[in-house]
Protein backbone atom coordinates (compact mmCIF):
# COMPACT_ATOMS: atom_id res chain seq x y z
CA UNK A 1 -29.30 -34.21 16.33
CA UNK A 2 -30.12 -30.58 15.63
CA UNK A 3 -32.10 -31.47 12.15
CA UNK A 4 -34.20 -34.58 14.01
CA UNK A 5 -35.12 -32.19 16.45
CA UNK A 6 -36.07 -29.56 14.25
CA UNK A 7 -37.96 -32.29 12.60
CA UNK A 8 -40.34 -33.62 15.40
CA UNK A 9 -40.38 -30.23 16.70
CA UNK A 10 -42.89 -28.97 13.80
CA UNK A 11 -44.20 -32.32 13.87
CA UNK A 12 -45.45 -31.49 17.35
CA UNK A 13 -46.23 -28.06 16.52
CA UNK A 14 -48.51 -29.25 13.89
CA UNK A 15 -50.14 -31.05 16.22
CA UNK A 16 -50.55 -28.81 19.02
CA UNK A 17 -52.31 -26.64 16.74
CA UNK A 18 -54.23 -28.70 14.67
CA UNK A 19 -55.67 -30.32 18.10
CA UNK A 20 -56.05 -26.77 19.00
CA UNK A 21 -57.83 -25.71 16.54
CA UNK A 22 -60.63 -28.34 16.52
CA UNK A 23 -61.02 -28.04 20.34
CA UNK A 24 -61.36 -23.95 20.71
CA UNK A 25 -63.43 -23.23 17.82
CA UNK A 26 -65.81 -25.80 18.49
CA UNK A 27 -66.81 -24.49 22.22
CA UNK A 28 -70.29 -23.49 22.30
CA UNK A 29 -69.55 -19.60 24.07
CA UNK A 30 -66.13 -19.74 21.19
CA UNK A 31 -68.66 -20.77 18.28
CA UNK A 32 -71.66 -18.29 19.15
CA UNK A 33 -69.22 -15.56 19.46
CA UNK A 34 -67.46 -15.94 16.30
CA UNK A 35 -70.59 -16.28 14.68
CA UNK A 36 -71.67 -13.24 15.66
CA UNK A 37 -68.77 -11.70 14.16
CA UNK A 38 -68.44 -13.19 11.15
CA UNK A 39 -71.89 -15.43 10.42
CA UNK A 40 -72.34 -19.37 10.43
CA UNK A 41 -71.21 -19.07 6.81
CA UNK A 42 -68.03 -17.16 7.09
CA UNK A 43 -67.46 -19.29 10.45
CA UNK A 44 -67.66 -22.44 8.62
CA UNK A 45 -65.84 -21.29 5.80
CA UNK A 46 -62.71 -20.17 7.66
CA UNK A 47 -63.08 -23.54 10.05
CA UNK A 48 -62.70 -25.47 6.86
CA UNK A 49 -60.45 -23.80 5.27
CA UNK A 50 -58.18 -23.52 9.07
CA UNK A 51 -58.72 -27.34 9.36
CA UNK A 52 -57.39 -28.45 5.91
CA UNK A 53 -54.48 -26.29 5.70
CA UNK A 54 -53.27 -27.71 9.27
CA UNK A 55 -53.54 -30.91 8.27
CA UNK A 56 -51.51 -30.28 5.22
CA UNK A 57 -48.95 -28.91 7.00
CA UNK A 58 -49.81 -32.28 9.73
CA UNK A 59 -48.85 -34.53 6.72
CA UNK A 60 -45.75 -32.70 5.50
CA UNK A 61 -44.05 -32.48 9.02
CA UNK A 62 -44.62 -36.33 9.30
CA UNK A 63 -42.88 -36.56 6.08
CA UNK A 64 -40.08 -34.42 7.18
CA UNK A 65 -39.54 -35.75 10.69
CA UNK A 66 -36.98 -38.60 11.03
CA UNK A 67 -38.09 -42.11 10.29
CA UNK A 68 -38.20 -44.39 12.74
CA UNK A 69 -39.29 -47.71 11.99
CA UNK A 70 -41.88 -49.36 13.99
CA UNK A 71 -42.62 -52.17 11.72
CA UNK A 72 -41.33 -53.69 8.13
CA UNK A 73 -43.43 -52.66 4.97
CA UNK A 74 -45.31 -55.71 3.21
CA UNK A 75 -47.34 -55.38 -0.07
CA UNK A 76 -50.08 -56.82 1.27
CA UNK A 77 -50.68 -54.01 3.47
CA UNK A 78 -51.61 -51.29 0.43
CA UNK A 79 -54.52 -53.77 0.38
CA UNK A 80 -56.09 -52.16 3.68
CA UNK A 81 -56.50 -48.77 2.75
CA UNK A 82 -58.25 -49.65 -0.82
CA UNK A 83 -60.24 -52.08 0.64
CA UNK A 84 -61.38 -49.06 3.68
CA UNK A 85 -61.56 -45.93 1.11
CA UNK A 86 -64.96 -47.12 -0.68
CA UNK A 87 -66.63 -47.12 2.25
CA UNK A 88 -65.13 -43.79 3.52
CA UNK A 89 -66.02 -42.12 0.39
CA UNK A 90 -69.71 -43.29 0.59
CA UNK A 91 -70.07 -42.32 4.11
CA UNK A 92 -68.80 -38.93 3.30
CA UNK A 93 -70.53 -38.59 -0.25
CA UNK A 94 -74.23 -39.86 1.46
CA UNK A 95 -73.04 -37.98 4.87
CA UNK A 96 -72.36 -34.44 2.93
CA UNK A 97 -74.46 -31.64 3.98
CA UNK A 98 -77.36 -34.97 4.44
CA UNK A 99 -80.12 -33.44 6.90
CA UNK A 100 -78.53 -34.21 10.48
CA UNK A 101 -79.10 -32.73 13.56
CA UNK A 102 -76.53 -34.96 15.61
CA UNK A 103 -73.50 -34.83 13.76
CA UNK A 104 -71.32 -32.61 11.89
CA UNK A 105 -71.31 -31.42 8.50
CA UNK A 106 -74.94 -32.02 8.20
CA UNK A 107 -78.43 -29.99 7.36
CA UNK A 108 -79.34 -29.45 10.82
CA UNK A 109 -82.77 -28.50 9.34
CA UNK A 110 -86.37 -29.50 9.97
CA UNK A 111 -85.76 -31.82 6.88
CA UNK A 112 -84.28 -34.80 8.89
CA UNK A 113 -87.11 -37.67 9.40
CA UNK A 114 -86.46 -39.73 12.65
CA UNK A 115 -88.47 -42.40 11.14
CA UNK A 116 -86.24 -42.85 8.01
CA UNK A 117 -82.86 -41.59 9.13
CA UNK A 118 -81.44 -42.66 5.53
CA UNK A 119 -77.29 -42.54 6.00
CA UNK A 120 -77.94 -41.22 10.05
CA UNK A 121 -79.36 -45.48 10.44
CA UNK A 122 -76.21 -46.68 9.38
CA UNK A 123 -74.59 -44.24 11.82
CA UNK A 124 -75.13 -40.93 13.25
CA UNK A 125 -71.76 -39.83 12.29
CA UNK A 126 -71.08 -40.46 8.85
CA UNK A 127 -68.16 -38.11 7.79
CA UNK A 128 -66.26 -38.79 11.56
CA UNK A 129 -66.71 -42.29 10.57
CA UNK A 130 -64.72 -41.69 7.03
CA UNK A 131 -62.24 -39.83 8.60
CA UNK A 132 -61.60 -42.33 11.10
CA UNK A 133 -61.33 -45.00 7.93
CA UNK A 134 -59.14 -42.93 6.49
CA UNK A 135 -56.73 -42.70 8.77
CA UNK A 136 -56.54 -46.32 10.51
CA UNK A 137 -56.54 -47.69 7.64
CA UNK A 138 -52.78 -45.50 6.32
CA UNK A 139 -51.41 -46.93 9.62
CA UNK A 140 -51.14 -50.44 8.02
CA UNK A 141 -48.93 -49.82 5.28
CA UNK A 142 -47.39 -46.67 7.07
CA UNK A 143 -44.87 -48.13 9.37
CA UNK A 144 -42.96 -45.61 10.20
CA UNK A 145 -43.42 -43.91 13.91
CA UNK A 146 -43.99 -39.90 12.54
CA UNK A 147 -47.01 -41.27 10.15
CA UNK A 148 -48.30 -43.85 12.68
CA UNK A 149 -48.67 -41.01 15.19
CA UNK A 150 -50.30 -38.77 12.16
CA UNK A 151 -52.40 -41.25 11.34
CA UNK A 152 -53.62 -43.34 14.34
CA UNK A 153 -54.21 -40.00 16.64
CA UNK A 154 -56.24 -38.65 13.54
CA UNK A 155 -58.43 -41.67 13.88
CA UNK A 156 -58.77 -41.48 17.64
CA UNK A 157 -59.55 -38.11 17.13
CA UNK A 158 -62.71 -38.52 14.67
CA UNK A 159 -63.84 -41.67 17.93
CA UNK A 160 -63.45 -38.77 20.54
CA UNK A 161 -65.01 -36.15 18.41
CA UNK A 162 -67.92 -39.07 18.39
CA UNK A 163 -68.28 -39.62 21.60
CA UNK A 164 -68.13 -35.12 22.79
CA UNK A 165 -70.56 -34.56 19.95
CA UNK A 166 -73.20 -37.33 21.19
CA UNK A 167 -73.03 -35.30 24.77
CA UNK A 168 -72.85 -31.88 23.61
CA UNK A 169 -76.10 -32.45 21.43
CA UNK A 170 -78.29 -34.11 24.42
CA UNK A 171 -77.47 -31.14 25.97
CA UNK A 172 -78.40 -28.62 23.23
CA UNK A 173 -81.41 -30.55 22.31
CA UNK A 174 -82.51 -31.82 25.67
CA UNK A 175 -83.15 -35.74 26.73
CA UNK A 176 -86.97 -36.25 25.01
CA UNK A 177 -85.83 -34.34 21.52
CA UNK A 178 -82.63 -36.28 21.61
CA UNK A 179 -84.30 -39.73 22.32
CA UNK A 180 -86.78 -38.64 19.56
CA UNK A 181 -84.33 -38.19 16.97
CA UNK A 182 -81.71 -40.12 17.35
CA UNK A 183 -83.62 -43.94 18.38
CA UNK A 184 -82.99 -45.87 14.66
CA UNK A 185 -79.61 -44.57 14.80
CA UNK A 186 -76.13 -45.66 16.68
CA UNK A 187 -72.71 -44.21 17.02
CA UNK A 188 -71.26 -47.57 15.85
CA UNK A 189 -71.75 -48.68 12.26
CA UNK A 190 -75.13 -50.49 11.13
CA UNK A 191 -75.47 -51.50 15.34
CA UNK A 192 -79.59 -50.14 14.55
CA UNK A 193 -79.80 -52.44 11.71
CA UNK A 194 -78.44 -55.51 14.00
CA UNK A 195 -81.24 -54.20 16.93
CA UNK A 196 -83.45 -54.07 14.82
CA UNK A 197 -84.37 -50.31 14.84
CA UNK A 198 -83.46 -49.55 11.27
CA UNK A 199 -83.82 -50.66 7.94
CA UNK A 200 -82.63 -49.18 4.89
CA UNK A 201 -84.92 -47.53 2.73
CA UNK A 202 -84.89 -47.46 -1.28
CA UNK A 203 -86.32 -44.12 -1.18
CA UNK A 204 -83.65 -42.46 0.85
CA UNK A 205 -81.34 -43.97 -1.53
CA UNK A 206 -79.84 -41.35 -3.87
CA UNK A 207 -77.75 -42.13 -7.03
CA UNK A 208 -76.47 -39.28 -7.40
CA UNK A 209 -74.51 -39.34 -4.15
CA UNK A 210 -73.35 -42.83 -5.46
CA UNK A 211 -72.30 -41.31 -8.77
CA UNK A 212 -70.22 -38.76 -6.30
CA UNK A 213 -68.40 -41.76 -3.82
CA UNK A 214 -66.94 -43.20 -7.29
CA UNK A 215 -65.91 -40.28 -8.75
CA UNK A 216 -64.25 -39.09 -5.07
CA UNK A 217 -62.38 -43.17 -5.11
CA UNK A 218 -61.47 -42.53 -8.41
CA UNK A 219 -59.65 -39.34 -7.90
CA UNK A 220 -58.01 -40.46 -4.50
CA UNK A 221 -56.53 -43.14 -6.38
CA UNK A 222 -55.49 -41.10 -9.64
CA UNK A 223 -54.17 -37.91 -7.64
CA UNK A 224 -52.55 -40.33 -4.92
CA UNK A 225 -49.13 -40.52 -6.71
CA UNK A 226 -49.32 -36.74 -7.80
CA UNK A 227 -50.12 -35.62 -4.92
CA UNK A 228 -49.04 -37.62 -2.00
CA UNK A 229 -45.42 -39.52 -3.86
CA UNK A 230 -46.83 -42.34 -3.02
CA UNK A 231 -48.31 -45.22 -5.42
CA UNK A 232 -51.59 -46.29 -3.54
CA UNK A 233 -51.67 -49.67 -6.09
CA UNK A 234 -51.40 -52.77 -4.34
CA UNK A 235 -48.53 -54.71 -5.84
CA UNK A 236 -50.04 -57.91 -6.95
């Protein structure tokens, strides 16, 4: 009894602080201050480097809290997550540091052109949108309660962070700049190319960010076994 508690005990702690740790940083009076201690660099830097290492630690407590079945592993559900991760790589390799003044992880620079949005038409928040791939897509062939918490509260996560970041930007940038900048683009996934407000352009389209999405699909599926223990080949 002692050791499961122990177990879902840093599995909650993990958590608690990983949740934390997005929510606190992220507060506008929080954010200007530490960047005025540190600079936007040195704040980013030590967000980045905060954020991965507690989800490290997020993954490892799943492993080592006690497994609880919620449903029975098939083979057919390694299919979900390889069929998910191309298009989570190419959001994040054409979402990268891509001039974007309504999302994170973006050029918020003068650069972005409303008119021709590029990856911003297919959706306004590219890199929440792979991370929310990501994770519902482990929850499949998961199956076991620690990881299906991990994974599907990860995902909810990056649909909340959505949502806050879509409110917190009207504010900062005011209703007629927002309206200006964000009107051939949509939270949800290619919803301006169905209205009719977008349309992908060939210029915008950059092969060297393709070149990037393979090689980052190709390494998540060579480092997988290494890294995670865990074969991420479909058995056939």
């Amino acid at each position: 009894m002692s050791g499961a508690l122990t177990g879902w005990n840093e599995l909650i702690l993990a958590f608690v602080l990983f949740f934390v740790s997005h929510v606190i940083p992220a507060r506008p009076i929080v954010r200007g201050w530490l960047i005025g201690r540190i600079g936007k660099v040195g704040y980013l830097w030590a967000y980045s480097m905060l954020s991965i290492f507690l989800f490290g630690w997020l993954i490892v407590a799943a492993g080592r809290a006690p497994y609880l079945a919620v449903w029975q592993f098939s083979p057919w559900q390694t299919w979900v997550p390889n069929i998910a991760m191309p298009f989570a790589c190419l959001l994040l390799a054409f979402g990268i540091a891509a001039p974007n003044p309504l999302s994170i992880g973006s050029r918020n620079d003068a650069s972005f052109d409303p008119d021709h949005p590029g990856i911003v038409g297919v959706t306004r928040h590219p890199l929440l949108w792979a991370a929310a791939l990501w994770a519902f897509s482990h929850v499949v062939p998961s199956g076991d309660l620690a990881h299906v918490l991990v994974f599907g509260l990860s995902g909810a996560f990056s649909l909340v962070g959505m949502l806050a970041i879509d409110v917190q930007k009207q504010r900062a940038l005011g209703a007629a700049e927002w309206r200006w900048l964000s009107a051939r683009t949509s939270p949800v996934p290619f919803a301006a190319l169905a209205g009719g407000r977008w349309w992908p352009s060939i210029r915008k389209f950059s092969l060297s960010r393709l070149a990037a999405a393979i090689a980052l699909y190709v390494g998540f599926l060579g480092l997988h076994q290494t890294v995670i223990c865990v074969s991420p080949f479909p058995t056939l």
